[in-house]
C-alpha atoms as a PDB file:
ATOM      1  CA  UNK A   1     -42.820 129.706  33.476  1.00  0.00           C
ATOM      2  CA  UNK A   2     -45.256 126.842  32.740  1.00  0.00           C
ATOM      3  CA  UNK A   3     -47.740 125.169  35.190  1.00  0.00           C
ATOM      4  CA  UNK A   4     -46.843 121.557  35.179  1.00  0.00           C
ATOM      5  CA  UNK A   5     -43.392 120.239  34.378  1.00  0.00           C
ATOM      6  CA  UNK A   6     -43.191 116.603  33.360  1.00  0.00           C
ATOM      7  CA  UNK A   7     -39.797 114.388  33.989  1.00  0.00           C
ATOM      8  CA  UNK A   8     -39.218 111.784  32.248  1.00  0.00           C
ATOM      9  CA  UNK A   9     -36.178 109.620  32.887  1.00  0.00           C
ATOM     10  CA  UNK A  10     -34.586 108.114  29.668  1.00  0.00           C
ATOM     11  CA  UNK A  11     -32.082 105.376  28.967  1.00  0.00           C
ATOM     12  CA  UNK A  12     -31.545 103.647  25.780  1.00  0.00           C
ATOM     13  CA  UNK A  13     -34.388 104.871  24.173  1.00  0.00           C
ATOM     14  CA  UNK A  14     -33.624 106.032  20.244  1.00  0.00           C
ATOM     15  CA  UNK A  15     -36.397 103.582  19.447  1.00  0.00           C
ATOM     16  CA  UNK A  16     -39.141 105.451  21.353  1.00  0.00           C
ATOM     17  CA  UNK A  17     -37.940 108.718  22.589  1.00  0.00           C
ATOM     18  CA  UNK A  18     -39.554 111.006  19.352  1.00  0.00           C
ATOM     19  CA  UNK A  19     -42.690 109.324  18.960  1.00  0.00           C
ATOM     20  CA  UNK A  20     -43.560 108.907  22.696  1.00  0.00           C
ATOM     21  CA  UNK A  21     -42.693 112.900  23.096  1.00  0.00           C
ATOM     22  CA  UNK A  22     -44.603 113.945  19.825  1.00  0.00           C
ATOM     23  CA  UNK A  23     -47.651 111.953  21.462  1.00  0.00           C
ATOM     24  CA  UNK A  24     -47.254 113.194  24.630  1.00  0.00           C
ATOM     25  CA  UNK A  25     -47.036 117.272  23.922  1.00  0.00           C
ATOM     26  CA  UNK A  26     -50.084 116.375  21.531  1.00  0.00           C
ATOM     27  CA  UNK A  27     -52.207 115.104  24.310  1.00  0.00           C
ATOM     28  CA  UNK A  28     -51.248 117.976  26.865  1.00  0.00           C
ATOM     29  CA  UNK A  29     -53.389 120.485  25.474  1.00  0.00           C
ATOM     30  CA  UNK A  30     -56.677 117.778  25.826  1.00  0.00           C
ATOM     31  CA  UNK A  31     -55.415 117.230  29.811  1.00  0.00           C
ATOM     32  CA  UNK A  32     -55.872 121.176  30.268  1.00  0.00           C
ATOM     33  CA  UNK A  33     -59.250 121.044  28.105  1.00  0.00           C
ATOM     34  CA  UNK A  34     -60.548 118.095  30.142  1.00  0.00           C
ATOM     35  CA  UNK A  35     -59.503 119.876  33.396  1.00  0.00           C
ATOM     36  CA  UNK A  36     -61.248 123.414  32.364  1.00  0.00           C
ATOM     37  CA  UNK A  37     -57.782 125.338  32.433  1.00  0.00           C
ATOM     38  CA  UNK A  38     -56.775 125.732  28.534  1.00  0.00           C
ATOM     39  CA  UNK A  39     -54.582 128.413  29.674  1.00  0.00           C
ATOM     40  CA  UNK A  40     -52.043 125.584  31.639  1.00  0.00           C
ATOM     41  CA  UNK A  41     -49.092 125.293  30.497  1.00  0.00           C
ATOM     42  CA  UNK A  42     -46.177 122.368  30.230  1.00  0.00           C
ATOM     43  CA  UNK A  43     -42.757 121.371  29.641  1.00  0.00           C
ATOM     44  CA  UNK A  44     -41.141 118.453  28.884  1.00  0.00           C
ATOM     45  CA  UNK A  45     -37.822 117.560  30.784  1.00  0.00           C
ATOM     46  CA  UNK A  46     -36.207 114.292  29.558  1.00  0.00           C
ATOM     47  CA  UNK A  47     -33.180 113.414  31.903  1.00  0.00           C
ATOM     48  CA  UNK A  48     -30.975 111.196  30.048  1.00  0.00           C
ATOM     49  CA  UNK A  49     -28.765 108.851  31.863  1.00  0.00           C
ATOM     50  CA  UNK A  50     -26.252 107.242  30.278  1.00  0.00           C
ATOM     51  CA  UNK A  51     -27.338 105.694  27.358  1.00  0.00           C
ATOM     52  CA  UNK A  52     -25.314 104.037  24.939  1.00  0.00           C
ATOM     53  CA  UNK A  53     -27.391 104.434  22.026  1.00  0.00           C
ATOM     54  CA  UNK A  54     -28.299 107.303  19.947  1.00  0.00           C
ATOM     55  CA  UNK A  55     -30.823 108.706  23.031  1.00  0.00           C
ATOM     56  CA  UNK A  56     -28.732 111.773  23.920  1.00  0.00           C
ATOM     57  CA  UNK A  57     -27.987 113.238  20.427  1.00  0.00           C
ATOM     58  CA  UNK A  58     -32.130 112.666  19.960  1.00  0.00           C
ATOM     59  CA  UNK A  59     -32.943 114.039  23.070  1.00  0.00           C
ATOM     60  CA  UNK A  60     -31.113 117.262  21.842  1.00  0.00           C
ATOM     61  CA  UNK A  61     -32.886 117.472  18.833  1.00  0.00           C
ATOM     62  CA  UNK A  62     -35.860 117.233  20.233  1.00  0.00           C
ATOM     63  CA  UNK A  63     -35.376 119.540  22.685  1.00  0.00           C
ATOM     64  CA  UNK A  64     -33.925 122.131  19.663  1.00  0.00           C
ATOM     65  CA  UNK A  65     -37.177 121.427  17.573  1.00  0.00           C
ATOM     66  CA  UNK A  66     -39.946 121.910  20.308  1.00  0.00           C
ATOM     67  CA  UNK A  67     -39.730 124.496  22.532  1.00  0.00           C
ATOM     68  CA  UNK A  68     -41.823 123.031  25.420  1.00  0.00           C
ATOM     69  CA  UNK A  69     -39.128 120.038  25.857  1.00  0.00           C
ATOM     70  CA  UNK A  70     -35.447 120.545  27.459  1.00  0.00           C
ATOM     71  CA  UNK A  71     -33.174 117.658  28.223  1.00  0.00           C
ATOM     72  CA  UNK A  72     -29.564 117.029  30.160  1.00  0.00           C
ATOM     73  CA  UNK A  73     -27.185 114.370  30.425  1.00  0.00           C
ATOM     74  CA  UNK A  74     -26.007 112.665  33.505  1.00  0.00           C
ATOM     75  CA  UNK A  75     -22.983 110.770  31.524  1.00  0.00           C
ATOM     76  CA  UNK A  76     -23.826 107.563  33.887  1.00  0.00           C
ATOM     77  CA  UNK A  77     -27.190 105.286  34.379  1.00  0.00           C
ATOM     78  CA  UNK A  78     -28.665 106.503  37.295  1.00  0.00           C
ATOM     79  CA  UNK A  79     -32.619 106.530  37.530  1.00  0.00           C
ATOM     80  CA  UNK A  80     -32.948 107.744  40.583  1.00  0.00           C
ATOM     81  CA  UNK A  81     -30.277 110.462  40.345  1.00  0.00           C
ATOM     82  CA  UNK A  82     -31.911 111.679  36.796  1.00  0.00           C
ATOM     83  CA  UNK A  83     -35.280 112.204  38.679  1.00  0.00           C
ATOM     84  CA  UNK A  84     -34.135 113.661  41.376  1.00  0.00           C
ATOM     85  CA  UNK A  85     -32.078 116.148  39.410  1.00  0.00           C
ATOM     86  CA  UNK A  86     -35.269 116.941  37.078  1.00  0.00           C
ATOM     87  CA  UNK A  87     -37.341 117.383  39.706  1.00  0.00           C
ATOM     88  CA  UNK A  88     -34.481 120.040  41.009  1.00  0.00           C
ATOM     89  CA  UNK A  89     -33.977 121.644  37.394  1.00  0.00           C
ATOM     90  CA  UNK A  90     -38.174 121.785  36.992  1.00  0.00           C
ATOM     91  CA  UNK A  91     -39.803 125.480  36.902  1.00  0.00           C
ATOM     92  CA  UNK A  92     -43.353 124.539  37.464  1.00  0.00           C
ATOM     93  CA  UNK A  93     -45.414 124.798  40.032  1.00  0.00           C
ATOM     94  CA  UNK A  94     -46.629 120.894  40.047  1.00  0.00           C
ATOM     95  CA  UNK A  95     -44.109 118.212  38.808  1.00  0.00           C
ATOM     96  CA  UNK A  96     -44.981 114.533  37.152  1.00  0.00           C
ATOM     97  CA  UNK A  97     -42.731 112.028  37.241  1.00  0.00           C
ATOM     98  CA  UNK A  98     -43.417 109.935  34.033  1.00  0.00           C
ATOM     99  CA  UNK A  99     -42.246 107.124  32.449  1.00  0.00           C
ATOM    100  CA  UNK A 100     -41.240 107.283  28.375  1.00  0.00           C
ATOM    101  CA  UNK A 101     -43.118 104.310  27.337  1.00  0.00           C
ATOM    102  CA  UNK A 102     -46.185 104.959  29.494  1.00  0.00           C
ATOM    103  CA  UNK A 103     -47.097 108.792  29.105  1.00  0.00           C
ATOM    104  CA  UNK A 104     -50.004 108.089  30.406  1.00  0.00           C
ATOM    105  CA  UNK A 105     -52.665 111.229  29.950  1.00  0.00           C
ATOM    106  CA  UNK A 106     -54.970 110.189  31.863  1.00  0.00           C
ATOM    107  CA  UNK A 107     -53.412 109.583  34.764  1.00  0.00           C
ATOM    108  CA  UNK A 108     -52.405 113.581  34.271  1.00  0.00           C
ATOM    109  CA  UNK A 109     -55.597 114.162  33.890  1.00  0.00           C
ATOM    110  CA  UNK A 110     -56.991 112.280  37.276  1.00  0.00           C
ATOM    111  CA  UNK A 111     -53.608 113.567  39.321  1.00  0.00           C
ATOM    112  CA  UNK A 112     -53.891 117.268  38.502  1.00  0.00           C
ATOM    113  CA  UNK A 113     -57.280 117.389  39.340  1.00  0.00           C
ATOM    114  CA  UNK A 114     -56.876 116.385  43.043  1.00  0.00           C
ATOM    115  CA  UNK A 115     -54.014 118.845  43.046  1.00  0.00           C
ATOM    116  CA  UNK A 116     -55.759 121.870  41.589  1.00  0.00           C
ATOM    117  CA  UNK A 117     -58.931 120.722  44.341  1.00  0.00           C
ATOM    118  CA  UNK A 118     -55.703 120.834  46.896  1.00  0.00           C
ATOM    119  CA  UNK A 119     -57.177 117.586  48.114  1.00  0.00           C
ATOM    120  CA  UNK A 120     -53.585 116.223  48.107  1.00  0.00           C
ATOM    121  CA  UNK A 121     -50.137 117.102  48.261  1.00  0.00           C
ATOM    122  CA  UNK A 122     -48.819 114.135  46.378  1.00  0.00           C
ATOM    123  CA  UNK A 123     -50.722 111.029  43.817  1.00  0.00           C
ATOM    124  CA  UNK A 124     -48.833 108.098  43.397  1.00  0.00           C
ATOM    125  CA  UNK A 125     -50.128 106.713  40.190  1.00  0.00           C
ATOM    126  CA  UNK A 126     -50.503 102.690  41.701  1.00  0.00           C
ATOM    127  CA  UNK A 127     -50.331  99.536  39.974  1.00  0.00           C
ATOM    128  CA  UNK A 128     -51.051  97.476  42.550  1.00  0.00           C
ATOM    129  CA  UNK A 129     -53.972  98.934  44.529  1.00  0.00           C
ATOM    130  CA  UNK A 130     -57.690  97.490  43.369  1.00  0.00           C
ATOM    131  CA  UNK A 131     -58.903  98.910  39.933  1.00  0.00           C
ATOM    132  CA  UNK A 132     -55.448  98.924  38.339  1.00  0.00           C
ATOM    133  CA  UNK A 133     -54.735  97.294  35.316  1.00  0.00           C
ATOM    134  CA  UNK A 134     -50.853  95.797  35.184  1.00  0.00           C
ATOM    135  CA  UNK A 135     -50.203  94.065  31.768  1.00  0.00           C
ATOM    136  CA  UNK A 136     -46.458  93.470  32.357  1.00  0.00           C
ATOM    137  CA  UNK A 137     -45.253  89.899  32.206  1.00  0.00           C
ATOM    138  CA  UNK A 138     -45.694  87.655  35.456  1.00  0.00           C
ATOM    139  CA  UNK A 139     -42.107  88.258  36.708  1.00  0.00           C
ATOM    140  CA  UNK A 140     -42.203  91.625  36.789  1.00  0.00           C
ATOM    141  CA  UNK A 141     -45.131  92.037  38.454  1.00  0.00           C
ATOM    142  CA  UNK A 142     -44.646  89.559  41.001  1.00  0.00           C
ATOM    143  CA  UNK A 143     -41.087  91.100  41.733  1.00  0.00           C
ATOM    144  CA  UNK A 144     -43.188  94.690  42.551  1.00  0.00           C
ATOM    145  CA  UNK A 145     -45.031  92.613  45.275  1.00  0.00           C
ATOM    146  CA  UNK A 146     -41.852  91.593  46.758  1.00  0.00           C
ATOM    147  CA  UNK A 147     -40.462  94.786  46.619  1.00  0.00           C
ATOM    148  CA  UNK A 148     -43.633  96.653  48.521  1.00  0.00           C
ATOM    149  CA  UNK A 149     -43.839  93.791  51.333  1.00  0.00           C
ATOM    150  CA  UNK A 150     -40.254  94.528  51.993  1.00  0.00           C
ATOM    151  CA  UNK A 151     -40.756  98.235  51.900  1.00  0.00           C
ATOM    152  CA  UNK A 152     -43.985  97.469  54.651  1.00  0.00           C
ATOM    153  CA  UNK A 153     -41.484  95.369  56.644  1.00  0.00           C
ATOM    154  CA  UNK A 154     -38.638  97.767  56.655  1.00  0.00           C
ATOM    155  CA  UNK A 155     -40.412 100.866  56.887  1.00  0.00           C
ATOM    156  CA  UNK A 156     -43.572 100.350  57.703  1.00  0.00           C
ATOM    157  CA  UNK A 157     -44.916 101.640  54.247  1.00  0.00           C
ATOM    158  CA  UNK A 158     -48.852 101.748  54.478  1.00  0.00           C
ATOM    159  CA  UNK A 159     -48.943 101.534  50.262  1.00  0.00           C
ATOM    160  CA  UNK A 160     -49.386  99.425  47.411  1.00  0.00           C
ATOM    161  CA  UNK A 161     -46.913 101.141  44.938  1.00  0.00           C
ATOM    162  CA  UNK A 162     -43.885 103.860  45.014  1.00  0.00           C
ATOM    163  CA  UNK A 163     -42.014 103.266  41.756  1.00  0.00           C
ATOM    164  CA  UNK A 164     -43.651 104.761  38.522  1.00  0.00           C
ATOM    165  CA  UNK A 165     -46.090 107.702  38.036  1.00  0.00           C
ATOM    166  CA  UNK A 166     -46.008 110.469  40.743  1.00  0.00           C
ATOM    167  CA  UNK A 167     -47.373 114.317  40.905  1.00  0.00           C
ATOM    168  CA  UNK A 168     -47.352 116.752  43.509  1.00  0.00           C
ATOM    169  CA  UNK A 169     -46.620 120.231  44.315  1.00  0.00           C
ATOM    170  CA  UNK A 170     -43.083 120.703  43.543  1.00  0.00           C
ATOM    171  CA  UNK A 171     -42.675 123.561  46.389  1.00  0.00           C
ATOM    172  CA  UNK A 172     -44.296 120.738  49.496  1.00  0.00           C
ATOM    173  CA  UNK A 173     -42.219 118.606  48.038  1.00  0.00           C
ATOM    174  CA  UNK A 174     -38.683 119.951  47.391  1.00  0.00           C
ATOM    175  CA  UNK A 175     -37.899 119.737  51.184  1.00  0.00           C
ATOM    176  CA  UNK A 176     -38.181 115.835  50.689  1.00  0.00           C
ATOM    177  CA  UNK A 177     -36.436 115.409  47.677  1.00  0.00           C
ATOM    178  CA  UNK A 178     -33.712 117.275  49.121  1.00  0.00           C
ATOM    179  CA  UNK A 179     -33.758 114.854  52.166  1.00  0.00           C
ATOM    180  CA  UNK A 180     -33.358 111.788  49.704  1.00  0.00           C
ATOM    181  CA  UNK A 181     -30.432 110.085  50.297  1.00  0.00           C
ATOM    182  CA  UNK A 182     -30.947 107.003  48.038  1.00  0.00           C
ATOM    183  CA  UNK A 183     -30.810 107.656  44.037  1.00  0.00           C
ATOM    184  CA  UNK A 184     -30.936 104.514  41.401  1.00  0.00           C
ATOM    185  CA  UNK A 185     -33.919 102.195  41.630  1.00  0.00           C
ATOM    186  CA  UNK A 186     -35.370 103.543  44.491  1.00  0.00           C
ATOM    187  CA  UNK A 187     -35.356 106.810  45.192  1.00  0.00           C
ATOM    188  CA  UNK A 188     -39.005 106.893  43.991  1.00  0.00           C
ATOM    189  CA  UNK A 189     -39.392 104.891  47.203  1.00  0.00           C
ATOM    190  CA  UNK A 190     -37.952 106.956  49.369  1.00  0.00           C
ATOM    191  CA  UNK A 191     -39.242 110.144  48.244  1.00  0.00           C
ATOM    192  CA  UNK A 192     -42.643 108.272  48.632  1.00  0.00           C
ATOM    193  CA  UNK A 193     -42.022 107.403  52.388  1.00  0.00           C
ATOM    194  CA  UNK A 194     -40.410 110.100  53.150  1.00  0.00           C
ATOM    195  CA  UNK A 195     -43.403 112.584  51.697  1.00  0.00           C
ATOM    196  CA  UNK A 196     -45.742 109.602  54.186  1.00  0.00           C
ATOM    197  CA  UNK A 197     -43.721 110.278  57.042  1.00  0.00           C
ATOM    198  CA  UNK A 198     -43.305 113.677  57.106  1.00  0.00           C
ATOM    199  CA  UNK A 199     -47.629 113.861  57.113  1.00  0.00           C
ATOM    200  CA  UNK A 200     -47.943 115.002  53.643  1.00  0.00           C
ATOM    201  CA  UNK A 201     -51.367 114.004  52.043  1.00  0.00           C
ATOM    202  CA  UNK A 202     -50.286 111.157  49.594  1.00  0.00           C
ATOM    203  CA  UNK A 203     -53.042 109.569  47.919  1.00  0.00           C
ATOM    204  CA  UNK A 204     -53.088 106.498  45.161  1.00  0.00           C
ATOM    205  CA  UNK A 205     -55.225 106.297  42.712  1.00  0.00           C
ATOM    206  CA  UNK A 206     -55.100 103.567  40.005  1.00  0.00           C
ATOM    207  CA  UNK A 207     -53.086 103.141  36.661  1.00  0.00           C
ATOM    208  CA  UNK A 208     -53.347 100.880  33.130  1.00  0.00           C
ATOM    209  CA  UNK A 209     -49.775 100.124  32.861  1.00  0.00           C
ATOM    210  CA  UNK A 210     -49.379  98.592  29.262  1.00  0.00           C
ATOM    211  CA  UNK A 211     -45.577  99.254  28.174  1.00  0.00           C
ATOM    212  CA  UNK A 212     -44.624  99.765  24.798  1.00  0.00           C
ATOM    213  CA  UNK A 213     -41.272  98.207  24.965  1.00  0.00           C
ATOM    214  CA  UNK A 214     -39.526  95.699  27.207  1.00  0.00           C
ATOM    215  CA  UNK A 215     -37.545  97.202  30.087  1.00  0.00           C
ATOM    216  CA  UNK A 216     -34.446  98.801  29.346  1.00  0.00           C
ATOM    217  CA  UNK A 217     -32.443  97.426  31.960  1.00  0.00           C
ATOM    218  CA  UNK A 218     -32.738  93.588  32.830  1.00  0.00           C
ATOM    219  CA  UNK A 219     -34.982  92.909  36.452  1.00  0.00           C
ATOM    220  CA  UNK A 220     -32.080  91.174  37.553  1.00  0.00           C
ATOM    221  CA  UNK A 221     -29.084  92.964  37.203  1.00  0.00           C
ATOM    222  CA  UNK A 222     -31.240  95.582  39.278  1.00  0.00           C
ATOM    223  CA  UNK A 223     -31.374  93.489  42.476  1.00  0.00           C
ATOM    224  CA  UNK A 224     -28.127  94.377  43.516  1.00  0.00           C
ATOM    225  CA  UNK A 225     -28.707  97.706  43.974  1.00  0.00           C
ATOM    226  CA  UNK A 226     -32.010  97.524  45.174  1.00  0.00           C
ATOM    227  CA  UNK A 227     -30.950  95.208  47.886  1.00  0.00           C
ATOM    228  CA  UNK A 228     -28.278  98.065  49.043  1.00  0.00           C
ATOM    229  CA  UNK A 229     -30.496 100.688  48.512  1.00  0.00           C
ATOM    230  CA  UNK A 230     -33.209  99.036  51.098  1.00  0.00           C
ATOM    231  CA  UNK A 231     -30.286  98.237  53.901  1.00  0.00           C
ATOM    232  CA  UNK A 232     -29.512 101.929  53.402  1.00  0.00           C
ATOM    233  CA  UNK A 233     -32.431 103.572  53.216  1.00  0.00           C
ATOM    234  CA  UNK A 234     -34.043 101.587  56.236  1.00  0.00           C
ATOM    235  CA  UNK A 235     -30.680 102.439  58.236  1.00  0.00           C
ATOM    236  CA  UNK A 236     -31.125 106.012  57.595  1.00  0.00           C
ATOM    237  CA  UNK A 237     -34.746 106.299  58.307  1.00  0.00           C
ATOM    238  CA  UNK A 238     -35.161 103.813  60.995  1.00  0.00           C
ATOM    239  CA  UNK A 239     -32.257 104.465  62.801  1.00  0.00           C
ATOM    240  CA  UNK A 240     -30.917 108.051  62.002  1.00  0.00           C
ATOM    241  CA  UNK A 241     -27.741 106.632  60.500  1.00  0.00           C
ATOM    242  CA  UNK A 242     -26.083 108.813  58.233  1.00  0.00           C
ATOM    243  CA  UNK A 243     -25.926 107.628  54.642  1.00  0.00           C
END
């Protein structure tokens, strides 16, 4: 079984999906060389969900050609539910939850580390918090400080970011995944709160986030659901509601 199992989400990305994965598995053997531990090994899980392009028949291929990458198909576009389910489906002892047109090595490199050192139980790759580097348009990062002050309001989150690059012990954290009750846009934020509440060591450290593609889905045909999703997930956690 390998060491580190990395999830990657994918929708609607034929345009991407082989060169971001033939990029990524090339870098993986420098993270283990910079971290001293040549002998760790990886896999590559890319849950696909729903895509209406040619993502699922590439996925396969991919997954046929290299035999450190698997894939499945949820048949619907559901973030949340993808992750959640690759996080279930993973076999290694620490998970990261990635993002297909970041793959960001070095923030491997920096998250591992404070997990190997057992430091941590969880690093939340952050965007927001001082030394990051967040090249996305103006929007979209304004819309991620919206999101976070109504995450501190709601919940009292004591964070700068919950959506986007996570790694942590996958057997701390099953418990809490399996506790998730919200999937689509953010069950990264509940599985973030949830891992804060429950006393876990969550630490952030500081990301470059340059994408190399717009988003797949438009910002604002997300706000439905992530307006739901908050009413829900505060109800649940707040008040013991059942979802």
């Amino acid at each position: 079984m390998p060491d580190v199992s990395i999830v990657i989400p994918v929708y609607n990305e034929e345009g991407i999906l082989r060169e971001a994965v033939t990029e990524l598995l090339g870098n993986l053997q420098g993270v283990a060389q910079a971290l001293r531990a040549p002998e760790l090994t990886f896999e590559v899980i890319l849950a696909e969900n729903g895509s209406k392009d040619r993502t699922v028949e590439l996925a396969e291929h991919l997954a046929a050609e290299m035999p450190h990458v698997r894939t499945f198909s949820l048949g619907e576009p559901n973030y949340g539910k993808a992750l959640r389910r690759g996080i279930m489906e993973a076999t290694g002892t620490y998970v990261i939850c990635e993002e297909i047109d970041l793959c960001d090595p070095d923030f491997h490199r920096r998250a591992l580390e404070h997990l190997l050192h057992r430091d941590c139980d969880m690093v939340v790759g952050s965007k927001a918090m001082r030394g990051a580097s967040d090249e996305r348009p103006l929007f979209r990062r304004a819309a991620t400080k919206v999101i976070n002050g109504m995450l501190r309001v709601a919940l009292d989150f004591r964070g700068t970011d919950t959506h986007g690059l996570k790694c942590f012990r996958r057997e701390t954290l099953l418990p809490i995944v399996e506790e998730c009750v919200i999937d689509r846009d953010l069950f990264a934020s509940e599985l973030v709160i949830r891992a804060g509440r429950a006393d876990l060591r969550v630490i952030e450290i500081p990301i470059k986030l340059h994408e190399k593609r717009p988003p797949a889905i438009n910002l604002m045909k997300r706000v439905p659901n992530v307006l739901r999703g908050l009413a829900k997930l505060t109800y649940v956690i707040r008040f013991g509601g059942k979802p």
